[in-house]
Protein backbone atom coordinates (compact mmCIF):
# COMPACT_ATOMS: atom_id res chain seq x y z
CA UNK A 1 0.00 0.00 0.00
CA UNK A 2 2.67 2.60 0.88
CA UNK A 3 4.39 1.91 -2.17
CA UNK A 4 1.18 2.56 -4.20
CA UNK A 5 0.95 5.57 -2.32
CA UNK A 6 4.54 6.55 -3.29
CA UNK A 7 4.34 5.93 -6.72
CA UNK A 8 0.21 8.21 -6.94
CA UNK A 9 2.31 10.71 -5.14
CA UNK A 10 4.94 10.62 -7.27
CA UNK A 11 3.00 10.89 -10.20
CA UNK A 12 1.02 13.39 -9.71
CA UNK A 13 4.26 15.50 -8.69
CA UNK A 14 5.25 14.64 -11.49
CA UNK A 15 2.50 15.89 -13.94
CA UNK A 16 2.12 19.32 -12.01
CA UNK A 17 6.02 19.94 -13.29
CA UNK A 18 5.24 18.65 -16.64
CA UNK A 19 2.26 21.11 -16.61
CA UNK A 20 4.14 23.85 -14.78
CA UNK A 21 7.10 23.34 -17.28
CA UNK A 22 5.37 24.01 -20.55
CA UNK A 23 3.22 26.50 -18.81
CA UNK A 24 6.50 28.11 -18.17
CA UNK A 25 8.01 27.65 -21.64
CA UNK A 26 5.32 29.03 -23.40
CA UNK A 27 5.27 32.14 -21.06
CA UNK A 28 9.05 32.65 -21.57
CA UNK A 29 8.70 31.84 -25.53
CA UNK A 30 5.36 34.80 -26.15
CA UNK A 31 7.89 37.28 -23.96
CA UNK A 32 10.73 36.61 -26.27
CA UNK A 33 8.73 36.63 -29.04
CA UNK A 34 7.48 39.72 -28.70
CA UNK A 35 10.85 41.07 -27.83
CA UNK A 36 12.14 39.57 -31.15
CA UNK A 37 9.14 41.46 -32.88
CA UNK A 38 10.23 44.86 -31.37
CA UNK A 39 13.43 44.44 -31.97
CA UNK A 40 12.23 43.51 -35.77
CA UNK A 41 10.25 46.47 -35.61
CA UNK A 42 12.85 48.44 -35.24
CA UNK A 43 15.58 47.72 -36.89
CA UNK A 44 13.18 47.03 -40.46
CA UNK A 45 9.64 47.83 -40.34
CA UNK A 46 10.56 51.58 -38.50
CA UNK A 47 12.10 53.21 -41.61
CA UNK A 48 9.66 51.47 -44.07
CA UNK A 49 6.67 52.75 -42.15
CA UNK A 50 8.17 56.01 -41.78
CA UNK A 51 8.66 56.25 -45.33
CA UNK A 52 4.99 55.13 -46.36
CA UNK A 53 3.30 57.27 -43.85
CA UNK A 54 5.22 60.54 -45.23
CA UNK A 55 4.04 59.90 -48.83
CA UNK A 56 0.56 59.67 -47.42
CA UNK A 57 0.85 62.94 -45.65
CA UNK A 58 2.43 64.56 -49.00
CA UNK A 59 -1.05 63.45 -50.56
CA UNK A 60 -3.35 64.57 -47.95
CA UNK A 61 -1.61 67.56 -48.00
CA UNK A 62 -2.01 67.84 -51.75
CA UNK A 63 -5.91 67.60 -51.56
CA UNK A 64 -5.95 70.08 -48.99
CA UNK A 65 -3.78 72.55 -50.50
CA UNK A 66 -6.01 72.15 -53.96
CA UNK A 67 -9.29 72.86 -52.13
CA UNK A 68 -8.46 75.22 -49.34
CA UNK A 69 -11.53 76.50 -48.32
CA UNK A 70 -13.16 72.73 -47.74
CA UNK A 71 -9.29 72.23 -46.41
CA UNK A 72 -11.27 71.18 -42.88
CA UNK A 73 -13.69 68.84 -44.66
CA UNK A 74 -11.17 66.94 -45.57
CA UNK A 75 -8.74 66.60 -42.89
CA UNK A 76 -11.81 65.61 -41.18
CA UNK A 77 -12.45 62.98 -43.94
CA UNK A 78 -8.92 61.70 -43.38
CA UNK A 79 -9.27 61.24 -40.22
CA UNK A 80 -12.00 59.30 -40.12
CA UNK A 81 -10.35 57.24 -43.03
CA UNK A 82 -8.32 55.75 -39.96
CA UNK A 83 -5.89 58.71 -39.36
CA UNK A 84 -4.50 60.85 -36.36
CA UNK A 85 -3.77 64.51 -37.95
CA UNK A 86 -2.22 68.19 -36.31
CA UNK A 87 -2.38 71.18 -37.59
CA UNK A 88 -0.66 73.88 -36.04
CA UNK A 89 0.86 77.05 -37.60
CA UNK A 90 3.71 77.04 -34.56
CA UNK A 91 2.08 80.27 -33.10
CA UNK A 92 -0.33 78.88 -31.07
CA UNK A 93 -3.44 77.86 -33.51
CA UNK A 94 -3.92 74.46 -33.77
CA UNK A 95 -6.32 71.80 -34.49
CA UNK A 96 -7.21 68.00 -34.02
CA UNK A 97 -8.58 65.23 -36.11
CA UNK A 98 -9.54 61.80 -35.27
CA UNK A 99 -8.89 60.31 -31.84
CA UNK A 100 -7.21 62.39 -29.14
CA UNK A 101 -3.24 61.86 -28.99
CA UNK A 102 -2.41 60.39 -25.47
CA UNK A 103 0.54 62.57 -25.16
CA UNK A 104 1.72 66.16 -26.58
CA UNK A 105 5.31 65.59 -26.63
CA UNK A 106 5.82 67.19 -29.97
CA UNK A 107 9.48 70.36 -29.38
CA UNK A 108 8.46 74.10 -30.15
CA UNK A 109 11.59 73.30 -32.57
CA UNK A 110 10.51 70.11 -34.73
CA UNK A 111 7.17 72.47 -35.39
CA UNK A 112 9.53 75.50 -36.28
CA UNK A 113 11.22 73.51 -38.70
CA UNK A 114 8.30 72.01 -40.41
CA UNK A 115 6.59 75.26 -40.62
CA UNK A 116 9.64 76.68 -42.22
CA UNK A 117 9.38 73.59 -45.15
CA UNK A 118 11.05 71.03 -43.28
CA UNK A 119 10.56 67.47 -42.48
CA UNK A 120 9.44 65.52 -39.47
CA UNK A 121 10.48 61.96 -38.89
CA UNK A 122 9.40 60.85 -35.79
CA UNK A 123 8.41 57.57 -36.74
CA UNK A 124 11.84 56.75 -37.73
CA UNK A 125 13.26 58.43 -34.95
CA UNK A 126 11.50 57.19 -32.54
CA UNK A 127 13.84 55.57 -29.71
CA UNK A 128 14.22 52.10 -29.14
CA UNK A 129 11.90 50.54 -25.86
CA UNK A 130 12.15 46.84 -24.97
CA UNK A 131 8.12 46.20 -23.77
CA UNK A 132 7.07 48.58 -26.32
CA UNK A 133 6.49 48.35 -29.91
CA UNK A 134 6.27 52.02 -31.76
CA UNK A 135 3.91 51.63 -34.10
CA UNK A 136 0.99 51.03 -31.03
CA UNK A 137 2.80 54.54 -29.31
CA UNK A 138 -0.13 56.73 -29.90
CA UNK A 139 1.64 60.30 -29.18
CA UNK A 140 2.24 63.49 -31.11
CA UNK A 141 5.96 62.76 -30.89
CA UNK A 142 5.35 59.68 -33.35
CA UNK A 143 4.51 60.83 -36.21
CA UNK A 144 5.54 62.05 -39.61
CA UNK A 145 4.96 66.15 -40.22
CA UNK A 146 4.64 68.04 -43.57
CA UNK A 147 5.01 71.75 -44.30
CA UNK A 148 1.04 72.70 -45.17
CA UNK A 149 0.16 76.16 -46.55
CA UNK A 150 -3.49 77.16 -45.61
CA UNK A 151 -5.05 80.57 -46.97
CA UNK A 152 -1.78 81.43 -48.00
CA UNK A 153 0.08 81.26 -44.68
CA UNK A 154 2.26 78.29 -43.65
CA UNK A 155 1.56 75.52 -41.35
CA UNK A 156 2.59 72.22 -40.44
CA UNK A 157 0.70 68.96 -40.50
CA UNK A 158 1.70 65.95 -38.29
CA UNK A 159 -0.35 62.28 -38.99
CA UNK A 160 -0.17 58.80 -37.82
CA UNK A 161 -2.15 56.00 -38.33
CA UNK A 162 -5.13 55.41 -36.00
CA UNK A 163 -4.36 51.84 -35.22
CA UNK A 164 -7.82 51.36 -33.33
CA UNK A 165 -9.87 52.52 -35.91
CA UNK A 166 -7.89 50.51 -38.67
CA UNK A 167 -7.67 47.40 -36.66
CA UNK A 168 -10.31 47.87 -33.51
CA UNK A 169 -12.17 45.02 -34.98
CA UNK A 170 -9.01 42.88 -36.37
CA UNK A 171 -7.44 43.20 -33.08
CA UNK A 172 -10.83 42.37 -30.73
CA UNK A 173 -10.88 39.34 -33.30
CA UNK A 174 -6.93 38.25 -33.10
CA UNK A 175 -7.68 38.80 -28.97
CA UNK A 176 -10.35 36.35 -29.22
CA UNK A 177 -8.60 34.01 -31.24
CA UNK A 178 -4.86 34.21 -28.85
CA UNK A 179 -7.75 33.45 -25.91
CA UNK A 180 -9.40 30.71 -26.72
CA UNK A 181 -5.96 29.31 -28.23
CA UNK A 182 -4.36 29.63 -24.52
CA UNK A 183 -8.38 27.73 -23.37
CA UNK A 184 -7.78 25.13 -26.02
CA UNK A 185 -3.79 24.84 -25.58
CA UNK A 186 -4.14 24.55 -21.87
CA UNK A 187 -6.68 21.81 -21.68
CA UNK A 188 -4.76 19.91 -24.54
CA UNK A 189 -1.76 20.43 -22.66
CA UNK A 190 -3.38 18.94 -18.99
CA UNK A 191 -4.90 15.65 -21.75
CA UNK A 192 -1.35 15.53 -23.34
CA UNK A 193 0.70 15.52 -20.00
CA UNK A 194 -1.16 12.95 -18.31
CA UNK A 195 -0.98 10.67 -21.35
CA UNK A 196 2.65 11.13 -21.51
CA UNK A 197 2.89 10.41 -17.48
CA UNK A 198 0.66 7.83 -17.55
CA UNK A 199 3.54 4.95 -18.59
CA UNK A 200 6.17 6.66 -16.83
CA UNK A 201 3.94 5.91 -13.81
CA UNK A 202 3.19 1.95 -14.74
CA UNK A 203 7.32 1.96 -14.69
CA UNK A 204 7.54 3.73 -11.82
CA UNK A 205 4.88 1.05 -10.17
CA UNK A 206 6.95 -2.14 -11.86
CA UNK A 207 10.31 -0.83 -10.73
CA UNK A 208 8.38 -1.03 -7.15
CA UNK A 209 7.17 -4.95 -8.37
CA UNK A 210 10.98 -5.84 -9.08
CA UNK A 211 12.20 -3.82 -5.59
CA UNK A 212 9.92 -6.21 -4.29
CA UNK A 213 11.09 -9.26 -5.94
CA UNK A 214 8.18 -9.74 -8.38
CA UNK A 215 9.39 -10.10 -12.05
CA UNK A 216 6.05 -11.00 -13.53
CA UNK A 217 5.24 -7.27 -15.01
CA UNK A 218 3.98 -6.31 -18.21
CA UNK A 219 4.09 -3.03 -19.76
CA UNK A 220 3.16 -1.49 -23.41
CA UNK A 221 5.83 -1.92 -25.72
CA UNK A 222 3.99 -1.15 -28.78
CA UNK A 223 4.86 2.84 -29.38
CA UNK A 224 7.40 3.73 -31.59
CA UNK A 225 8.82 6.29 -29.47
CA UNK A 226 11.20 7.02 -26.61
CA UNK A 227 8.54 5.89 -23.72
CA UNK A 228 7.93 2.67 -25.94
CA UNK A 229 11.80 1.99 -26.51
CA UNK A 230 12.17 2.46 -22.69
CA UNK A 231 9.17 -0.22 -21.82
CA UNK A 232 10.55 -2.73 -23.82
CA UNK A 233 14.07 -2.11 -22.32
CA UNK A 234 12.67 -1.82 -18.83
CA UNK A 235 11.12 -5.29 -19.73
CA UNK A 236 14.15 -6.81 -21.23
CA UNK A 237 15.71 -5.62 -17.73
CA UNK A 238 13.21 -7.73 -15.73
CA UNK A 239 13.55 -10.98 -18.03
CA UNK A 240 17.31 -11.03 -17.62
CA UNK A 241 17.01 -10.24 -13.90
CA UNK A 242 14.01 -12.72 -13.05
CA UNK A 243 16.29 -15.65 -15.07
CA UNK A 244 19.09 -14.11 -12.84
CA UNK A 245 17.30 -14.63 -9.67
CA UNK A 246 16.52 -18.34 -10.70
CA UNK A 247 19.99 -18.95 -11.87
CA UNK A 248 21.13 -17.67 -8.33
CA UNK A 249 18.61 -19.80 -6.69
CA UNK A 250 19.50 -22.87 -8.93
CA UNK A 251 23.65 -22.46 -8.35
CA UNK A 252 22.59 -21.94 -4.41
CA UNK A 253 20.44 -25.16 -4.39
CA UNK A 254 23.59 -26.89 -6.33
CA UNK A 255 25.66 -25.81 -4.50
CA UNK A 256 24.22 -27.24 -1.64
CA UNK A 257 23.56 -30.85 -2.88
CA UNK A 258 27.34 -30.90 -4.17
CA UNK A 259 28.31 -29.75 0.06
CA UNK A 260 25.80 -32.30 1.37
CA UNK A 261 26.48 -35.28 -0.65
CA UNK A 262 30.51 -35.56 0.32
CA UNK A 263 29.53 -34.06 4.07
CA UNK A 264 27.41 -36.86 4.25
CA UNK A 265 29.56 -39.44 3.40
CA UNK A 266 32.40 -38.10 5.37
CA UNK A 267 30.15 -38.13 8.45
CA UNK A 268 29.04 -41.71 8.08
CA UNK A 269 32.27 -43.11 7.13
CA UNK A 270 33.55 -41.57 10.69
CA UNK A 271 30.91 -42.87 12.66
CA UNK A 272 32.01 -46.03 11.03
CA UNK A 273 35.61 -45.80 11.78
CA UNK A 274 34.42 -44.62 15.50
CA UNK A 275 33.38 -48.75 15.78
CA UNK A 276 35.90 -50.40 17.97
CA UNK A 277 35.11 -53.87 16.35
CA UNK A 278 35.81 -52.70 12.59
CA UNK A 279 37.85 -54.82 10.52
CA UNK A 280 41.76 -53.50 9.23
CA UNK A 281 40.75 -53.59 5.54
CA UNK A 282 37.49 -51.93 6.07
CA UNK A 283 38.71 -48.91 8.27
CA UNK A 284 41.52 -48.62 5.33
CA UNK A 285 38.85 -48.51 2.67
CA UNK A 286 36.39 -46.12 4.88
CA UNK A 287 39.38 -44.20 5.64
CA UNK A 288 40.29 -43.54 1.89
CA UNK A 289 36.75 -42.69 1.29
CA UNK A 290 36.75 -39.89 3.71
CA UNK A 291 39.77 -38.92 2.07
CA UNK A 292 38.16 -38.72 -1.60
CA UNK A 293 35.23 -37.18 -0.54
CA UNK A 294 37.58 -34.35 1.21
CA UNK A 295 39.33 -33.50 -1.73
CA UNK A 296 36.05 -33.58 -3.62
CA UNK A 297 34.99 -30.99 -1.25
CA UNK A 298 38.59 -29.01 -1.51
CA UNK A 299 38.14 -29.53 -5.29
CA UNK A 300 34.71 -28.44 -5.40
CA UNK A 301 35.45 -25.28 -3.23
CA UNK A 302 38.71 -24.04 -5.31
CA UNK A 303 36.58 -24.38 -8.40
CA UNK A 304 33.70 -21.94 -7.02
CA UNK A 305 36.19 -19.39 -5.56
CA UNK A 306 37.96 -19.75 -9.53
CA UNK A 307 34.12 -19.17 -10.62
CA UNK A 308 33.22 -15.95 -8.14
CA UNK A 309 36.93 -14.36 -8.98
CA UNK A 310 36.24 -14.60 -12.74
CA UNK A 311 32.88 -13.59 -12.59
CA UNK A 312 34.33 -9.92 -10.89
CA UNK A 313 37.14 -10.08 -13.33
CA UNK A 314 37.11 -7.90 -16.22
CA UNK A 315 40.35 -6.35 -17.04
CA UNK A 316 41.99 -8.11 -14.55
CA UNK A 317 43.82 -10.90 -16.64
CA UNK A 318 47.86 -11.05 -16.71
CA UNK A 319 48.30 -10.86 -20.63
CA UNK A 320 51.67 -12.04 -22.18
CA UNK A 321 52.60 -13.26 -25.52
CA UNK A 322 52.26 -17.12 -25.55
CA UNK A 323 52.80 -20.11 -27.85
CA UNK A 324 49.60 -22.46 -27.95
CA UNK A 325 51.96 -25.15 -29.28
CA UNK A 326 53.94 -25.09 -26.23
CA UNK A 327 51.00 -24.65 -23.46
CA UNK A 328 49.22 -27.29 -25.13
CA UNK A 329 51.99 -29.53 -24.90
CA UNK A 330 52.46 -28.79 -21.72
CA UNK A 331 48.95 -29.72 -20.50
CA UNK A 332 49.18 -33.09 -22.35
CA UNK A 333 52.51 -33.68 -20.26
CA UNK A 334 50.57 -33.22 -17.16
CA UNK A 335 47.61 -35.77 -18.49
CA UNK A 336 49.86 -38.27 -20.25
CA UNK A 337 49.37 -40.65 -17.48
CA UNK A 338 45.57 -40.42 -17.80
CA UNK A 339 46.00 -41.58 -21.80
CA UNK A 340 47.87 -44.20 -21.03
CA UNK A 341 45.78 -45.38 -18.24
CA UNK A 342 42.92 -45.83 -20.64
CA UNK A 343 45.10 -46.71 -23.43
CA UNK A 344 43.76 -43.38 -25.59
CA UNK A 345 45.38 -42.15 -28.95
CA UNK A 346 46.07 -39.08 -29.37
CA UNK A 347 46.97 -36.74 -32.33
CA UNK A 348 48.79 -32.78 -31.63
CA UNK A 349 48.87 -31.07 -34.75
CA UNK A 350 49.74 -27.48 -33.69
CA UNK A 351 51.75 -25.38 -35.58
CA UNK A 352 54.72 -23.32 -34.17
CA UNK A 353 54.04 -19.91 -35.22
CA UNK A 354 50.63 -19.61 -33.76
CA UNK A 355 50.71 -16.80 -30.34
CA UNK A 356 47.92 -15.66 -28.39
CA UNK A 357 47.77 -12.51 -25.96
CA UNK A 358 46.48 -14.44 -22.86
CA UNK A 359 46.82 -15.48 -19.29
CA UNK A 360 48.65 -18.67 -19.06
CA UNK A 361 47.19 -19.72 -15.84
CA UNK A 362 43.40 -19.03 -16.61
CA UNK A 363 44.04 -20.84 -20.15
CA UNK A 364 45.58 -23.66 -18.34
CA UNK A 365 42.48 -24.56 -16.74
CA UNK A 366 40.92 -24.29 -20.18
CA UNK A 367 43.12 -26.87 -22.09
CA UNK A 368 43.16 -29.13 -18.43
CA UNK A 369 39.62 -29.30 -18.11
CA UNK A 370 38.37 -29.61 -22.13
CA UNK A 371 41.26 -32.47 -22.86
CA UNK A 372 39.93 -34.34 -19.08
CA UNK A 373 36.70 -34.16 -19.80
CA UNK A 374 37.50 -36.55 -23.36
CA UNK A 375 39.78 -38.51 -21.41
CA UNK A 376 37.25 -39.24 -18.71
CA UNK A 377 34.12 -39.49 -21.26
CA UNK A 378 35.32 -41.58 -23.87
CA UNK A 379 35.79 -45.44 -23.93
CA UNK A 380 39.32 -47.44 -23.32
CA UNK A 381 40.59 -47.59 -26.72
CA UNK A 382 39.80 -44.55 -28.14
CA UNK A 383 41.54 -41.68 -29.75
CA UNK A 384 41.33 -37.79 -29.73
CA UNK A 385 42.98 -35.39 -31.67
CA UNK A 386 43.95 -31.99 -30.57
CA UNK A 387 44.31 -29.49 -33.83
CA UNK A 388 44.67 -25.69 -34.20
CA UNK A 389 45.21 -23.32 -37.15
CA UNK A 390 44.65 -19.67 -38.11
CA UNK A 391 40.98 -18.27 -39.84
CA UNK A 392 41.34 -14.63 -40.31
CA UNK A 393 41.63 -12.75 -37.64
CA UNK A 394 41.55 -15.71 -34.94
CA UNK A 395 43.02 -18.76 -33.89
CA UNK A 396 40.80 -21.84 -34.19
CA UNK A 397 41.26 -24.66 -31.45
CA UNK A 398 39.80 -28.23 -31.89
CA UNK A 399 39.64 -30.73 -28.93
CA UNK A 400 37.95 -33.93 -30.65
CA UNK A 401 37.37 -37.20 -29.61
CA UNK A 402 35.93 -40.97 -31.59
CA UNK A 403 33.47 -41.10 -28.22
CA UNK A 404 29.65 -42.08 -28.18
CA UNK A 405 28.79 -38.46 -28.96
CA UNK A 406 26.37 -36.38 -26.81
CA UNK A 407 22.48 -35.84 -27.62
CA UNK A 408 21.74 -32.76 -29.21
CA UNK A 409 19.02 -31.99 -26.31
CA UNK A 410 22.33 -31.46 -24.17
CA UNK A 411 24.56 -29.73 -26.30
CA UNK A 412 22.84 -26.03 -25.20
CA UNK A 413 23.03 -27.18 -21.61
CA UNK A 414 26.72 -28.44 -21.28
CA UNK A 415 28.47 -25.31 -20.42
CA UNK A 416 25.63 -25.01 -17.33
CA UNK A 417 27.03 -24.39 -14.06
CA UNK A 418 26.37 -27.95 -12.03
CA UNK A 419 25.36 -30.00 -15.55
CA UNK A 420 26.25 -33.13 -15.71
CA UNK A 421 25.85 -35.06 -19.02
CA UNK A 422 25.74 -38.49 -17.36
CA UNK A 423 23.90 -38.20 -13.93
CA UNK A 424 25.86 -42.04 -13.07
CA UNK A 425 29.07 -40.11 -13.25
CA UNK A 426 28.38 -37.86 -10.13
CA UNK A 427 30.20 -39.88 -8.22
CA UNK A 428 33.92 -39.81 -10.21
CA UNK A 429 35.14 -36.84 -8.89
CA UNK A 430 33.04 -34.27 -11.54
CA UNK A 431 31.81 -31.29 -10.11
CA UNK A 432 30.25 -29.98 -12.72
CA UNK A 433 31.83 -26.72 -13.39
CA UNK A 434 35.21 -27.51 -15.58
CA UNK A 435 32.87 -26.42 -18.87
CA UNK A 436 31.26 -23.32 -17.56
CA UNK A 437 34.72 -22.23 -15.94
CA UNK A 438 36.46 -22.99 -19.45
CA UNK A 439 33.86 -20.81 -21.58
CA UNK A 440 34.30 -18.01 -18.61
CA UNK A 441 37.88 -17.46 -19.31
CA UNK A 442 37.70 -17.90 -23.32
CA UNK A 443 35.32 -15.32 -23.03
CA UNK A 444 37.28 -13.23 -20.56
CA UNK A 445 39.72 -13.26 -23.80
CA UNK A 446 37.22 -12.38 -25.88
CA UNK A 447 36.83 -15.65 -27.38
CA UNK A 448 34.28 -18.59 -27.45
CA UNK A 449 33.84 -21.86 -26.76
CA UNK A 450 30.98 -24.26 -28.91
CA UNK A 451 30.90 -27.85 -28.97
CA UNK A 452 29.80 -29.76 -31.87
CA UNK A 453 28.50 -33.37 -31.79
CA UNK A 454 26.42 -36.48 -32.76
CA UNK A 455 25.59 -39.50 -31.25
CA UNK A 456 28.23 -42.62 -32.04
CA UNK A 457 30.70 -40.57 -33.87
CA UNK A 458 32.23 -38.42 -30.81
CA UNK A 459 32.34 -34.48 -30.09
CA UNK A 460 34.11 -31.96 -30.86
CA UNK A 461 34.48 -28.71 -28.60
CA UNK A 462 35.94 -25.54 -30.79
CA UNK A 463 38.04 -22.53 -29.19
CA UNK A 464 38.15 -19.43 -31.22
CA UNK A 465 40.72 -16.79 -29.63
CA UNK A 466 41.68 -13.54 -31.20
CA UNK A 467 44.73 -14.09 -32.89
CA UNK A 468 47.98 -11.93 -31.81
């Protein structure tokens, strides 16, 4: 329950930031927007509208000029047209048309000049302001101003563009439609946000399954994008950790039948030899027992801490130039005694020039335990043949022996931790592990180790090594 509680927590947390996030983003992205805009403003639009707004001026001043004594008609026209217009003749008469300026901030000199025939620019000169775009600055200082002569006496006239009465209606409809975007956006965004939490939380409510120790999980994997990648990685993650959980379980329970069976032995052997009327030759016998099942149990025990080191090893290997001729030869030395014992055959065809970049000591336990294991599973009379040559880029071992072969059931399950492909054998010694040790360290050298058989015609187990 209180991890259920963790994870509803956590998602809703979760989906407020998600929320609060793109709230945020789109906040920031309007403001810089519109700072981008002003800035555009200025820097191209200014001059441009300038420009167009004095031409218009020249032409309202034209009609007035032609037709001076319905001059006032017309300015009044104009203004209604969607215009702003000033006339003043700079000592003190004045008049407005159209919508009231907000402020007078029009110099006694800029009127001077225009009166005198000069220009006005004010659009174009009208300073730079970061939360302010000009062409909304509804004052007498922005504007454009003509000379004017009225009734035969100069004047000046100063217009700008009434931007309510041009777009009052365009801009009540743009405001409508920026509203109901934000409506619509935001309650998009709040449908959006939880459908993109919404997996995020089953993953957040499987890891809590797995914390547990429950592996049995499903989760979508269908989408195509980054959620669905990481669902069918997160499930991946749980297969290879549930069939790691068994495989610990599995080399525990091993494990503890291999420790039992010898402990077992060794304990009722002594309770044997504890009998005061025991016979010589059976005390000598139990006694020898004891002493197989010990170094069963010392065997057994050197092989799992060679297991636990190799499985922490990664760069850890002593690498040196070596000749597989020569530490192939050398393991055969060391097992000659075994071939003889069983009168086997055996053929080394491994040519001199042939050097690996390897451990000697770790791929002595290799060659030891794949050229044992034919000695000990192949009739008396037998032969095997130990070959190697060069394919590419790698070297290409071949341990092969004329034995009864193995089923192909068991091929995928001999290099098993514990696997023993005759169950009658347990009690010769095998512990089960020389295979999965041997593919460990080929690996560790970033080789491989296969094995290749059929039944009445022998097996053959292949080492391919990167070649030096």
């Amino acid at each position: 329950m209180r991890g259920r509680w963790i994870t509803g927590r956590a998602s809703r947390s979760l989906y407020i930031r998600v929320c609060l996030t793109t709230l945020l983003a789109v906040t920031v992205g309007a403001f810089l927007g519109f700072l981008v805009s002003n800035v555009y403003y200025h820097a191209q639009l200014k001059p441009f509208n300038d420009a167009k707004l004095t031409k218009i001026a020249y032409e309202v001043r034209r009609m007035a000029e032609l037709r001076p004594d319905t001059a006032n008609e017309y300015l009044s026209s104009a203004a209604g047209l969607g215009y702003e217009l000033y006339v003043t003749n700079g000592k003190g008469q004045e008049a407005f048309y159209g919508r009231e300026f907000r402020e007078h901030d029009l110099s006694v000199q800029a009127v001077q000049n225009v009166v005198a025939g000069g220009e006005y620019h004010g659009v174009a000169d009208f300073p730079n302001r970061p939360f302010i775009t000009g062409f909304f600055d509804n004052r007498l200082g922005n504007t454009v101003g003509v000379p004017l002569t009225l009734n035969g006496r100069p004047a000046a006239l100063f217009l700008r563009p009434d931007v309510i009465l041009q777009f009052g209606e365009l801009r009540s409809f743009f405001a409508m439609i920026g509203l109901l975007t934000i409506v619509f956006s935001l309650v998009i965004l709040l449908i959006a946000t939880r459908y993109l939490v919404k997996p995020i939380t089953r993953m957040t409510a499987a890891t809590q399954r797995i914390a547990d120790g429950r592996y049995d999980i499903e989760l979508p994997t269908k989408r195509r994008d980054e959620i669905g990648q990481l669902a069918g990685h997160f499930m991946t993650m749980s297969r290879s950790l549930s069939r790691l959980e068994e495989s610990r379980r599995e080399f525990v329970a091993n494990v503890s039948h291999e420790i039992q069976s010898p402990l077992t032995s060794i304990q009722g052997f002594a309770s044997e030899l504890a009998s005061a009327d025991l016979p010589e030759a059976q005390r000598q016998r139990f006694a020898e027992i004891i002493g197989e099942e010990s170094r069963r149990l010392s065997a057994l025990g050197r092989q799992l801490l060679l297991l636990s080191s190799l499985d922490r090893m990664e760069d850890g290997l002593i690498r040196n130039p070596l000749s597989l001729k020569a530490e192939i030869r050398r393991t055969i030395d060391v097992l000659d005694w075994q071939l003889s014992e069983k009168g086997l055959a055996l053929r080394f065809a491994v040519p001199e020039d042939l050097l690996v970049m390897g451990d000697a000591t770790l791929l002595d336990q290799v060659w030891i335990n794949l050229l044992s294991n034919a000695i000990k599973h192949i009739p008396e009379g037998r032969s095997i043949s130990v070959t190697a040559e060069a394919e590419g880029e790698e070297l290409v071992l071949r341990f092969a022996d004329t034995g009864d072969g193995i089923a192909s059931e068991k091929l995928p399950l001999l290099f098993d931790r514990f696997y023993r492909g005759d169950p009658s054998r347990s009690d010769s010694g095998s512990t089960g592990l020389g295979l999965a040790i041997a593919k460990k360290i080929v690996n560790l050298h970033g080789g491989a180790l296969s094995v290749e058989s059929e039944l009445g015609r022998g097996s053959t187990f292949i080492v391919r090594l990167p070649k030096l």
